[in-house]
C-alpha atoms as a PDB file:
ATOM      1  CA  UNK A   1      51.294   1.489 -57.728  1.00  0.00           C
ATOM      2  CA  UNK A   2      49.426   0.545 -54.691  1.00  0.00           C
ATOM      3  CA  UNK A   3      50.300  -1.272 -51.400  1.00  0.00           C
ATOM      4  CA  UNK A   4      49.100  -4.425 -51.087  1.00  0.00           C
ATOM      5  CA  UNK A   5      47.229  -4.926 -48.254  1.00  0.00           C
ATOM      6  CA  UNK A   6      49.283  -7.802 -46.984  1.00  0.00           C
ATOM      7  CA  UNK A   7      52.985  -9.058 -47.713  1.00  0.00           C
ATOM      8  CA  UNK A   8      55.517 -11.699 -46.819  1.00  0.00           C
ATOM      9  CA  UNK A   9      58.790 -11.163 -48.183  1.00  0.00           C
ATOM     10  CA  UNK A  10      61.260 -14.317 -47.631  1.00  0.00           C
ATOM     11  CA  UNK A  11      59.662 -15.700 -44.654  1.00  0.00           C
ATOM     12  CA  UNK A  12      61.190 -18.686 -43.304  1.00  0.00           C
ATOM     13  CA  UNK A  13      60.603 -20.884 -40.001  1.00  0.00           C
ATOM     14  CA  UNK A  14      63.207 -23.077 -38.334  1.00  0.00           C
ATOM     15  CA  UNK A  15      62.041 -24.718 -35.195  1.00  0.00           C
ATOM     16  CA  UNK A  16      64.961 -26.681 -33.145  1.00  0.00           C
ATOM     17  CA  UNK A  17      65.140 -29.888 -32.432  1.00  0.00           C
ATOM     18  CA  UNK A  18      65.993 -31.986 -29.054  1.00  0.00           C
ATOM     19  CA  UNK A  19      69.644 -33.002 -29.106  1.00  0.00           C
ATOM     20  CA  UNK A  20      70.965 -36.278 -27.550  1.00  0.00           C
ATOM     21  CA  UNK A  21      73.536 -34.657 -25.303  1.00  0.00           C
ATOM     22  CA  UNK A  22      74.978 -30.745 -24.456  1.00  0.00           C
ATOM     23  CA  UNK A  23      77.950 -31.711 -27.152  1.00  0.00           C
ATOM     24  CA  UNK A  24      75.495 -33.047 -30.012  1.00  0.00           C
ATOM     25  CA  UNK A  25      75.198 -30.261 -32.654  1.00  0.00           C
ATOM     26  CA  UNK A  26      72.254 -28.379 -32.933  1.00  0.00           C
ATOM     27  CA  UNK A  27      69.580 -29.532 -35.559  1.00  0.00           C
ATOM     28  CA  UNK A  28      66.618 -27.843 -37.171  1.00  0.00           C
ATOM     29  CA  UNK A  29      63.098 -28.471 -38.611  1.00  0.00           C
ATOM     30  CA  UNK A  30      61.974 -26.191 -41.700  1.00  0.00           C
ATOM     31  CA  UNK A  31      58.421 -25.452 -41.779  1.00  0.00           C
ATOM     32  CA  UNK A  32      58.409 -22.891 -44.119  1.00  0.00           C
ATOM     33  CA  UNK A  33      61.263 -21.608 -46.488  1.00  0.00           C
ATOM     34  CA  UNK A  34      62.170 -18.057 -48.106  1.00  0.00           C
ATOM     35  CA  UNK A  35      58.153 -17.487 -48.616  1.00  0.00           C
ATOM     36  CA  UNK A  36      57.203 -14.813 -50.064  1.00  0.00           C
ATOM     37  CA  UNK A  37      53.335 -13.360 -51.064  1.00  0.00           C
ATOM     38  CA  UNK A  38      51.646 -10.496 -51.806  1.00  0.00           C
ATOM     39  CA  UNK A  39      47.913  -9.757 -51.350  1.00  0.00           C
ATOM     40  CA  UNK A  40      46.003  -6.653 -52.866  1.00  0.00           C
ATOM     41  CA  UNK A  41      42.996  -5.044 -51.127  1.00  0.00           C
ATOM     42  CA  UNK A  42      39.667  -6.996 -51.882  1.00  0.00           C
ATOM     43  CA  UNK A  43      41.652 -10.463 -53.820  1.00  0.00           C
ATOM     44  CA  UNK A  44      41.231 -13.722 -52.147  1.00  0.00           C
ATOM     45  CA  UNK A  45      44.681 -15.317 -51.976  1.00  0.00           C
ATOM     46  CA  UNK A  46      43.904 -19.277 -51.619  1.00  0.00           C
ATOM     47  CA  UNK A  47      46.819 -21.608 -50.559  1.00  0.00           C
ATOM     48  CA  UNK A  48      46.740 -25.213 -51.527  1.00  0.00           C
ATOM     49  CA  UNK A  49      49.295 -28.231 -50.804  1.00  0.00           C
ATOM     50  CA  UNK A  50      48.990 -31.372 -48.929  1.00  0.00           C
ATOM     51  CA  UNK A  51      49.173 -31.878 -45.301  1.00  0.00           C
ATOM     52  CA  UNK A  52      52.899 -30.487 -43.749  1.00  0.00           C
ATOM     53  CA  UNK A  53      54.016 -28.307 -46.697  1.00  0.00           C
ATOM     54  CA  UNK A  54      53.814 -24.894 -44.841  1.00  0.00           C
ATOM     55  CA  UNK A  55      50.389 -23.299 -45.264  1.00  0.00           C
ATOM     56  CA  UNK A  56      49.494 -22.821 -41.578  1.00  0.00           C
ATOM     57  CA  UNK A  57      52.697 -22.056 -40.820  1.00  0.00           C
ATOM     58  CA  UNK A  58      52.238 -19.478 -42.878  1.00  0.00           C
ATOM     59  CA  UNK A  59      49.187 -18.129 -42.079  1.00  0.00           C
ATOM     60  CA  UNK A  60      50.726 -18.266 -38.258  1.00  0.00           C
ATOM     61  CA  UNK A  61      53.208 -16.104 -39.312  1.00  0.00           C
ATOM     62  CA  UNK A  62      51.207 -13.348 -41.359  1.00  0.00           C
ATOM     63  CA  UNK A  63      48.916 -12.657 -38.451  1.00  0.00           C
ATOM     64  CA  UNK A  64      52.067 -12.503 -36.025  1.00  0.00           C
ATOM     65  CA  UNK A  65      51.160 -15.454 -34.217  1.00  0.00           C
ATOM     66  CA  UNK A  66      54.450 -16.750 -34.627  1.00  0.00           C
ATOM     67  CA  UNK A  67      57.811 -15.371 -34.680  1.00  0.00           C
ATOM     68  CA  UNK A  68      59.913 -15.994 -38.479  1.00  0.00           C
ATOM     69  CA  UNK A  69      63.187 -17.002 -37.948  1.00  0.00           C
ATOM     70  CA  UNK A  70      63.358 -14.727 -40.796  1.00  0.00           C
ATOM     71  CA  UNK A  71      61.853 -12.610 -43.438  1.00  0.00           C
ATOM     72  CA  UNK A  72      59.321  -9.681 -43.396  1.00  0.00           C
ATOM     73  CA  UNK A  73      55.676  -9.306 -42.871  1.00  0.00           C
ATOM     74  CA  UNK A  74      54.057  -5.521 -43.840  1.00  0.00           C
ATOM     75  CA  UNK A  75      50.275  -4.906 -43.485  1.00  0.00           C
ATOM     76  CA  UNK A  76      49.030  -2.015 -45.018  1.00  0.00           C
ATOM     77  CA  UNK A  77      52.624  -0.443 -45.513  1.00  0.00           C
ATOM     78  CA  UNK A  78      53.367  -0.823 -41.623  1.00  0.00           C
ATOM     79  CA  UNK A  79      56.179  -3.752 -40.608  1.00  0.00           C
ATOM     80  CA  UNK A  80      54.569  -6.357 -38.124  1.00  0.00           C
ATOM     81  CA  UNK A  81      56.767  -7.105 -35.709  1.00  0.00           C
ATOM     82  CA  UNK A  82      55.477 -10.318 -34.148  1.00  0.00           C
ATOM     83  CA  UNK A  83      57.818 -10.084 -31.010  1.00  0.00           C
ATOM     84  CA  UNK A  84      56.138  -6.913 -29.648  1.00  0.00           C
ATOM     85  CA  UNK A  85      53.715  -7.148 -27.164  1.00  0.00           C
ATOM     86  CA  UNK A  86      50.250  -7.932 -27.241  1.00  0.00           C
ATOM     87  CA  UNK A  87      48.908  -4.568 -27.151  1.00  0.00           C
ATOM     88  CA  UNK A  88      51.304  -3.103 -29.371  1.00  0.00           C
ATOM     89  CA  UNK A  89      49.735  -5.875 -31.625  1.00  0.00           C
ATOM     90  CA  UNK A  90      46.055  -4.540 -31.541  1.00  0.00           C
ATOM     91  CA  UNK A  91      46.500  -2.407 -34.344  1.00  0.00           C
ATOM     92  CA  UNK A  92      46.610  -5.691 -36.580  1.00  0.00           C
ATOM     93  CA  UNK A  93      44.497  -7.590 -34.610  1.00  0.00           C
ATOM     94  CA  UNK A  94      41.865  -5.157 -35.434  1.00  0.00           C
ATOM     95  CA  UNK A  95      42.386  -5.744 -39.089  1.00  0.00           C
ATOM     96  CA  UNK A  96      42.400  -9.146 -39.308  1.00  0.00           C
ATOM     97  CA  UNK A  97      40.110 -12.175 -38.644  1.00  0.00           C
ATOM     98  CA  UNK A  98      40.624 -15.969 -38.619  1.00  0.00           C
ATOM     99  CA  UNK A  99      38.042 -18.851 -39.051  1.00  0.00           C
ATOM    100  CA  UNK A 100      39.558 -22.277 -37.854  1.00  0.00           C
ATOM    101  CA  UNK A 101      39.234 -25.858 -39.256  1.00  0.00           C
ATOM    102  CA  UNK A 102      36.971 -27.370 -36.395  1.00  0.00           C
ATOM    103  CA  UNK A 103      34.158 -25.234 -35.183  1.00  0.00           C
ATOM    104  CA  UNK A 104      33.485 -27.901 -32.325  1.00  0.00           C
ATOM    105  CA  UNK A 105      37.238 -26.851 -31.002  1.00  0.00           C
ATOM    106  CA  UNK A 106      37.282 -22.974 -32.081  1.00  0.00           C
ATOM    107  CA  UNK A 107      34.020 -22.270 -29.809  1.00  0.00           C
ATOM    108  CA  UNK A 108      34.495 -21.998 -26.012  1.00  0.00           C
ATOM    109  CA  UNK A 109      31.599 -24.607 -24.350  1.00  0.00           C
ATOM    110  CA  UNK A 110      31.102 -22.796 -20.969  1.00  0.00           C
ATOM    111  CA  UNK A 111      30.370 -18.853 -22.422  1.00  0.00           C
ATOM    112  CA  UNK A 112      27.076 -17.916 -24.655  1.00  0.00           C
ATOM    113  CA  UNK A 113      27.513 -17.432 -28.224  1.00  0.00           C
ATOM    114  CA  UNK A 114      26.624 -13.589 -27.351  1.00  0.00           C
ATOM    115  CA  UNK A 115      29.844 -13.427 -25.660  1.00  0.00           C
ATOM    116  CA  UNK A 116      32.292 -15.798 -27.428  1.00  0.00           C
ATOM    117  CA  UNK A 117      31.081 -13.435 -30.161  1.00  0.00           C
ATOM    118  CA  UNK A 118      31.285 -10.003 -28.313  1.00  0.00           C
ATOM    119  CA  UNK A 119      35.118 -11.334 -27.249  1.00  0.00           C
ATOM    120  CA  UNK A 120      37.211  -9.474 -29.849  1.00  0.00           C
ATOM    121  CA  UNK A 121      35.223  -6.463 -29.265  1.00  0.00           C
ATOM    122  CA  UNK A 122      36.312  -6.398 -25.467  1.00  0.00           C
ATOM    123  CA  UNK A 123      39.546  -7.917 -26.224  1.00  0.00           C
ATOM    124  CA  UNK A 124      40.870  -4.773 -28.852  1.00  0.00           C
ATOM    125  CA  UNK A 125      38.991  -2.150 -26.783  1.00  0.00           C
ATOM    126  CA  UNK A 126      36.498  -1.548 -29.145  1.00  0.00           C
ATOM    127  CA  UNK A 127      33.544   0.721 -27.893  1.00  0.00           C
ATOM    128  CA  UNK A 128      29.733   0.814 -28.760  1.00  0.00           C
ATOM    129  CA  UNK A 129      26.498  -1.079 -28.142  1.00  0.00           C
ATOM    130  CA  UNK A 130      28.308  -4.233 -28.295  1.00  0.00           C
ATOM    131  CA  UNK A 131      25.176  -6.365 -27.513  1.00  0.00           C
ATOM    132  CA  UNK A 132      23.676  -4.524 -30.506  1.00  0.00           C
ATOM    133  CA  UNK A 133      26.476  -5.060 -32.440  1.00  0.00           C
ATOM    134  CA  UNK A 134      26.298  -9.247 -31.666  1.00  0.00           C
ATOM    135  CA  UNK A 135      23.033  -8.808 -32.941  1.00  0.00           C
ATOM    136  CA  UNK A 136      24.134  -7.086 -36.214  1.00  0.00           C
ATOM    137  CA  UNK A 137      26.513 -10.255 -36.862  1.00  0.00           C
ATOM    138  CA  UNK A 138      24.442 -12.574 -35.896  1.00  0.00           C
ATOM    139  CA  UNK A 139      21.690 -11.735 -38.815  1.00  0.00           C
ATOM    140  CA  UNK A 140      24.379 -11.151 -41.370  1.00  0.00           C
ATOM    141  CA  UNK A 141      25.858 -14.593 -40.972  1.00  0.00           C
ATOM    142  CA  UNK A 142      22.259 -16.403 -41.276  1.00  0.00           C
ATOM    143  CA  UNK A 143      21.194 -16.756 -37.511  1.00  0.00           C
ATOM    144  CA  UNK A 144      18.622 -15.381 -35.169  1.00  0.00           C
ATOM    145  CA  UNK A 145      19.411 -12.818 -32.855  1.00  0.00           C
ATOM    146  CA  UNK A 146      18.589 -15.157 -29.602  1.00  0.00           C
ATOM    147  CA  UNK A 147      21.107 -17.040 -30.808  1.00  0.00           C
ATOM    148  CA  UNK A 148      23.212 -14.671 -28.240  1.00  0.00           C
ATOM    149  CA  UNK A 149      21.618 -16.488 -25.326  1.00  0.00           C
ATOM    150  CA  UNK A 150      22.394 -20.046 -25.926  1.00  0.00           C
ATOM    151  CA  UNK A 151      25.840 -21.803 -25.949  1.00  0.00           C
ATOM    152  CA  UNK A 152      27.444 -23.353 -28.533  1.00  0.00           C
ATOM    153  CA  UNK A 153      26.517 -27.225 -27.995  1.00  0.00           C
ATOM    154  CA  UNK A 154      23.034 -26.411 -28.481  1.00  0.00           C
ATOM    155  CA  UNK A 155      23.767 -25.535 -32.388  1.00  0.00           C
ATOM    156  CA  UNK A 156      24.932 -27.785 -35.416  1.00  0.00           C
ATOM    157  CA  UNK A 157      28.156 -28.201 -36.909  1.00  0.00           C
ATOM    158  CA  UNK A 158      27.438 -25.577 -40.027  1.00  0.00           C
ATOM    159  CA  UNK A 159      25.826 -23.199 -37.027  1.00  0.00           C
ATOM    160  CA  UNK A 160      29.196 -23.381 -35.402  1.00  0.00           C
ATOM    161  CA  UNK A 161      30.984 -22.363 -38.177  1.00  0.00           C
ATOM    162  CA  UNK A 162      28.344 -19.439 -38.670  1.00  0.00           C
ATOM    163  CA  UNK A 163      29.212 -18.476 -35.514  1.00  0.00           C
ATOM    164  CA  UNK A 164      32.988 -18.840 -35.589  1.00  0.00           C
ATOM    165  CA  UNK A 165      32.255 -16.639 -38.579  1.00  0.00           C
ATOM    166  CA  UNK A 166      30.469 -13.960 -36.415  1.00  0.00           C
ATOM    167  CA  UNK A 167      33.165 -13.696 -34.232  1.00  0.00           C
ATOM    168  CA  UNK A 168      36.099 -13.218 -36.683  1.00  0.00           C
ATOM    169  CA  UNK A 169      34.354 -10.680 -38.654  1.00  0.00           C
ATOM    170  CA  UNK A 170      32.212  -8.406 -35.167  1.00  0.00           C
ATOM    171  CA  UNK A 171      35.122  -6.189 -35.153  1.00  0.00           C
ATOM    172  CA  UNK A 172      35.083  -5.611 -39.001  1.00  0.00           C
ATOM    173  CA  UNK A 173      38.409  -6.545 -39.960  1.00  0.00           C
ATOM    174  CA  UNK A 174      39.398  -6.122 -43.134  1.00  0.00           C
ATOM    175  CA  UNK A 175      41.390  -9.442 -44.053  1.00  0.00           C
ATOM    176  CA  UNK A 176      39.664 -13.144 -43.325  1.00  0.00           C
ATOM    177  CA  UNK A 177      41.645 -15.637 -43.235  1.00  0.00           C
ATOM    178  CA  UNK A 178      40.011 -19.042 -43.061  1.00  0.00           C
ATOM    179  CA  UNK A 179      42.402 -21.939 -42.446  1.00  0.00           C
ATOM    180  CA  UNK A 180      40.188 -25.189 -42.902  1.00  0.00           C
ATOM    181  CA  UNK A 181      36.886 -23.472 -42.691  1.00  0.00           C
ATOM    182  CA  UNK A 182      34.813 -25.849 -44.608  1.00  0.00           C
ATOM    183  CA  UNK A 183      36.923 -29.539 -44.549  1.00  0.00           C
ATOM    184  CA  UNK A 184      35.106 -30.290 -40.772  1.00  0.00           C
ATOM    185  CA  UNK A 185      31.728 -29.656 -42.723  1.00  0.00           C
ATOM    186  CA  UNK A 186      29.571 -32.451 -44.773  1.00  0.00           C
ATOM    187  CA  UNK A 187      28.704 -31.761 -48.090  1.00  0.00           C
ATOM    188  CA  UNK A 188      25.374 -29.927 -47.985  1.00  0.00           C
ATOM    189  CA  UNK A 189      26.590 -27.211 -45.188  1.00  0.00           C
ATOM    190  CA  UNK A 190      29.883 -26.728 -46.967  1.00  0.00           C
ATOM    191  CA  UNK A 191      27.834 -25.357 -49.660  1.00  0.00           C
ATOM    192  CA  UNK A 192      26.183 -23.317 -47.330  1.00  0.00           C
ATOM    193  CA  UNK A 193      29.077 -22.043 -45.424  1.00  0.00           C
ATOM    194  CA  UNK A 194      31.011 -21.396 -48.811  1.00  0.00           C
ATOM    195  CA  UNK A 195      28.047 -19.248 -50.526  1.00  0.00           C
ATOM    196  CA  UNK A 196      27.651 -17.267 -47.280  1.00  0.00           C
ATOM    197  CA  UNK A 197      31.471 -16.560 -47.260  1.00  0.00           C
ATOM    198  CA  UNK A 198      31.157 -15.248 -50.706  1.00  0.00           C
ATOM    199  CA  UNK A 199      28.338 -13.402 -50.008  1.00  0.00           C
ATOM    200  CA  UNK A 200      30.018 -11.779 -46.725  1.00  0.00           C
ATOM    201  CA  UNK A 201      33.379 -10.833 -49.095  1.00  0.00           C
ATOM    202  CA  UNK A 202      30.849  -8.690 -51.060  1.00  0.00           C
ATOM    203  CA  UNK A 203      29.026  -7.100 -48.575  1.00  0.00           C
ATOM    204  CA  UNK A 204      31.749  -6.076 -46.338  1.00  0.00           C
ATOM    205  CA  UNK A 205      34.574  -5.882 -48.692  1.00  0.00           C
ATOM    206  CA  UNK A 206      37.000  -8.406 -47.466  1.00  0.00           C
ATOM    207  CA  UNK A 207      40.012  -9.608 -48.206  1.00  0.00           C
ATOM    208  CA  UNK A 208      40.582 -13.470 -48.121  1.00  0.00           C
ATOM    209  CA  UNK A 209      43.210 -15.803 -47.561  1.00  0.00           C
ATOM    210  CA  UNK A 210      41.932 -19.445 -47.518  1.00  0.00           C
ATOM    211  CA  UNK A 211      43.860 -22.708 -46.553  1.00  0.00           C
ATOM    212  CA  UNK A 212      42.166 -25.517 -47.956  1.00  0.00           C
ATOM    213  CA  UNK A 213      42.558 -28.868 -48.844  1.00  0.00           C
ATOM    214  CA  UNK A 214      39.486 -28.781 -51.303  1.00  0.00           C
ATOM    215  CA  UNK A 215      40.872 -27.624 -54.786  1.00  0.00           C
ATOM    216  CA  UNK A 216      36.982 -26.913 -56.112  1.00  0.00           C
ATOM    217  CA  UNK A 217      35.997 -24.398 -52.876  1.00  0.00           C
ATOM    218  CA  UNK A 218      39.728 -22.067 -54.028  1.00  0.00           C
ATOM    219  CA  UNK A 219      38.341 -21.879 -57.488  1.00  0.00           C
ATOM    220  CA  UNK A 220      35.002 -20.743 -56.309  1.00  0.00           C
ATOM    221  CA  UNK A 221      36.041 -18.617 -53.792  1.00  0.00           C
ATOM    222  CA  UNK A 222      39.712 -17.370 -54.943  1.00  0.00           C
ATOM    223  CA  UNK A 223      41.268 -14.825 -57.472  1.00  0.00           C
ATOM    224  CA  UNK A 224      44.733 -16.076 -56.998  1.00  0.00           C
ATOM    225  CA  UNK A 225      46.159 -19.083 -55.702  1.00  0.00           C
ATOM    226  CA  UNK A 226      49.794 -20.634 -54.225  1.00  0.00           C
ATOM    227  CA  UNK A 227      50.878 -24.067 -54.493  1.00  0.00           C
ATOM    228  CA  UNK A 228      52.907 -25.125 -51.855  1.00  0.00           C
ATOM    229  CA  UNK A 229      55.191 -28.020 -50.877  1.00  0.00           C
ATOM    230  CA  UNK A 230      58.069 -28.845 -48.289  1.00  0.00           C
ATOM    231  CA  UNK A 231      58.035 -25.519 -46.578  1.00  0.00           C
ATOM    232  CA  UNK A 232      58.075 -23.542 -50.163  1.00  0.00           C
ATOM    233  CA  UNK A 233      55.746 -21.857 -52.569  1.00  0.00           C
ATOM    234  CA  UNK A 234      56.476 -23.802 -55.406  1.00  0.00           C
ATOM    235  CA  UNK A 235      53.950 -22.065 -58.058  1.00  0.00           C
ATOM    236  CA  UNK A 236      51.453 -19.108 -57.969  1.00  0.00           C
ATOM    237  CA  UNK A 237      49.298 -16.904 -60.224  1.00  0.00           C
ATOM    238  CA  UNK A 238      45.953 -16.280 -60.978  1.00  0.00           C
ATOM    239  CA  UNK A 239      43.719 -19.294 -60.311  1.00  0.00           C
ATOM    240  CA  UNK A 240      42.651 -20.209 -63.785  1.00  0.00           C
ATOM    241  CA  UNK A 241      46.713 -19.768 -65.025  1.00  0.00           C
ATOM    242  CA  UNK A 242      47.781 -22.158 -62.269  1.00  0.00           C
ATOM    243  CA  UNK A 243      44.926 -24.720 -61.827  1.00  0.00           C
ATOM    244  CA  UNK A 244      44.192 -24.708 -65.287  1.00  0.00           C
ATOM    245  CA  UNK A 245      47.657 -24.671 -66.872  1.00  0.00           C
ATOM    246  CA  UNK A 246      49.892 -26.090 -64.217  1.00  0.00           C
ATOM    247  CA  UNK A 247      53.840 -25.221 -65.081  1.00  0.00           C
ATOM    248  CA  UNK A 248      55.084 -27.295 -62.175  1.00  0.00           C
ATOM    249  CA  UNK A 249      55.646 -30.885 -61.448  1.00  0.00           C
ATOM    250  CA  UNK A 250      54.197 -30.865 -58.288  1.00  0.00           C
ATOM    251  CA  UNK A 251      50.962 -28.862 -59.509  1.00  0.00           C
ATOM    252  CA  UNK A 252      50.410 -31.171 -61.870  1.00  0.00           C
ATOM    253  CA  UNK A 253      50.485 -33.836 -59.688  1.00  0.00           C
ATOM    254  CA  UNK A 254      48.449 -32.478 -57.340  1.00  0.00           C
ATOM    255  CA  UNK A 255      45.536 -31.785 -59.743  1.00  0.00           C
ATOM    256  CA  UNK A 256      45.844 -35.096 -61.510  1.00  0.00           C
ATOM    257  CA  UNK A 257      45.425 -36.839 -58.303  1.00  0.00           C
ATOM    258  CA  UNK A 258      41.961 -35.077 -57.783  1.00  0.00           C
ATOM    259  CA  UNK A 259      39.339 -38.214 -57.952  1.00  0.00           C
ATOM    260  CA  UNK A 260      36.979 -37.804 -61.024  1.00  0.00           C
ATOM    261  CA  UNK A 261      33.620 -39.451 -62.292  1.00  0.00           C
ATOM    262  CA  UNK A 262      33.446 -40.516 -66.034  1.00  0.00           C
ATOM    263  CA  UNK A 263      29.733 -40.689 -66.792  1.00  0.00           C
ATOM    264  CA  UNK A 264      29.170 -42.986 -69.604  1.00  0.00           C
ATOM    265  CA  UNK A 265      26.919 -42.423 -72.790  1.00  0.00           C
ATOM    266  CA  UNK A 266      23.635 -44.006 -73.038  1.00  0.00           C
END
């Protein structure tokens, strides 16, 4: 039996609350409660739920940045301790690669796009023509290679996100995670952004977990798929079993309140 590439084994969050006075008991918020996932080498793993059930929270805590109050992360096999330093810490930063929600917010106004994309390269020690290997990047995720030269501002929303995409993937990790990649995007570069993510998962073999909101870009993109609510995984399977065939209440309810279009017979 292999070892997944990535697993969370009753992962849970508690973050304390202010208290009144020294005497006044202390309280606690749950973000995420007794979680537990497994993803295998090459799936894409997307989680779905509405806004404060847990997802991000969980994706924190999977690339250590957050500490579990408790539970278990493994990578490959190896525990991640998210407590340890940073550089004891490179060994998964290497393997990993995140794409956030807004790429106005992700993208650093005052460096080039050569160097906000070069960054993880310095940052994890990685040696090479790095200015070659910008270059590299920057053609496989659609964009010119004097694209290196300008800053961010001067390039689109879906550009951004190309480039956000550049960076998370220069140092050729091998799991993606995208939390929000697409849900800052309008309709016509989503499309974009989603069919070049699909196309970079072939090409380079990654593994994907994707936080979204939109329940049509999981089944496009995703093998498998977790439903989550309150701070818990509620339901999870393949994508077709659990969008198709919901088994919980909450599912269900989450699908039916997906807006549809009844075109009428003429």
């Amino acid at each position: 039996m292999s070892t997944p590439l990535i697993r969370a084994t009753g992962l849970t969050r508690r973050y304390p609350l202010a208290r009144d006075s020294f005497f006044e008991r202390q309280r606690f918020a749950t973000a995420l409660e007794d979680a537990t996932i497994s993803v295998e080498s090459g799936e894409a793993l997307g989680l779905i739920g509405e806004s404060g059930s847990g997802k991000s929270t969980l994706v924190r805590l999977l690339l250590a940045l957050d500490t579990p109050t408790s539970g278990t992360v493994e990578f490959d096999g190896k525990r991640v301790d998210a407590s340890a330093s940073s550089r004891s810490l490179h060994w998964l930063r290497r393997d990993t690669g995140m794409v956030f929600q807004d790429p106005y917010a992700s993208l650093d106004p005052r460096m080039s796009v050569g160097r906000i994309i070069a960054e993880p390269l310095w940052a994890l020690g990685i040696q090479g023509d790095r200015r070659a290997r910008v270059a590299e990047v920057l053609q496989q995720v659609g964009l010119d290679a004097d694209a290196g030269s300008r800053f961010s501002h001067e390039f689109s929303g879906g550009q951004r996100q190309r480039i956000a995409l550049a960076r998370a993937i220069v140092h050729k990790p091998r799991l993606l995670v995208g939390d929000e990649p697409l849900s800052a995007l309008d309709v016509t570069v989503r499309a974009q952004i989603l069919e070049l993510i699909t196309q970079l998962r072939a090409s380079l073999g990654l593994t994907l977990i994707l936080v979204s909101h939109d329940i049509g870009v999981v089944q496009s993109l995703c093998e498998t798929v977790a439903v989550m609510k309150d701070g818990r995984i509620v339901e999870s399977g393949t994508t077709d079993e659990v969008l198709l065939a919901p088994q919980h209440p909450y599912t269900q309810r989450l699908l039916a309140s997906i807006p549809t279009i009844d075109v009428a017979d003429e």
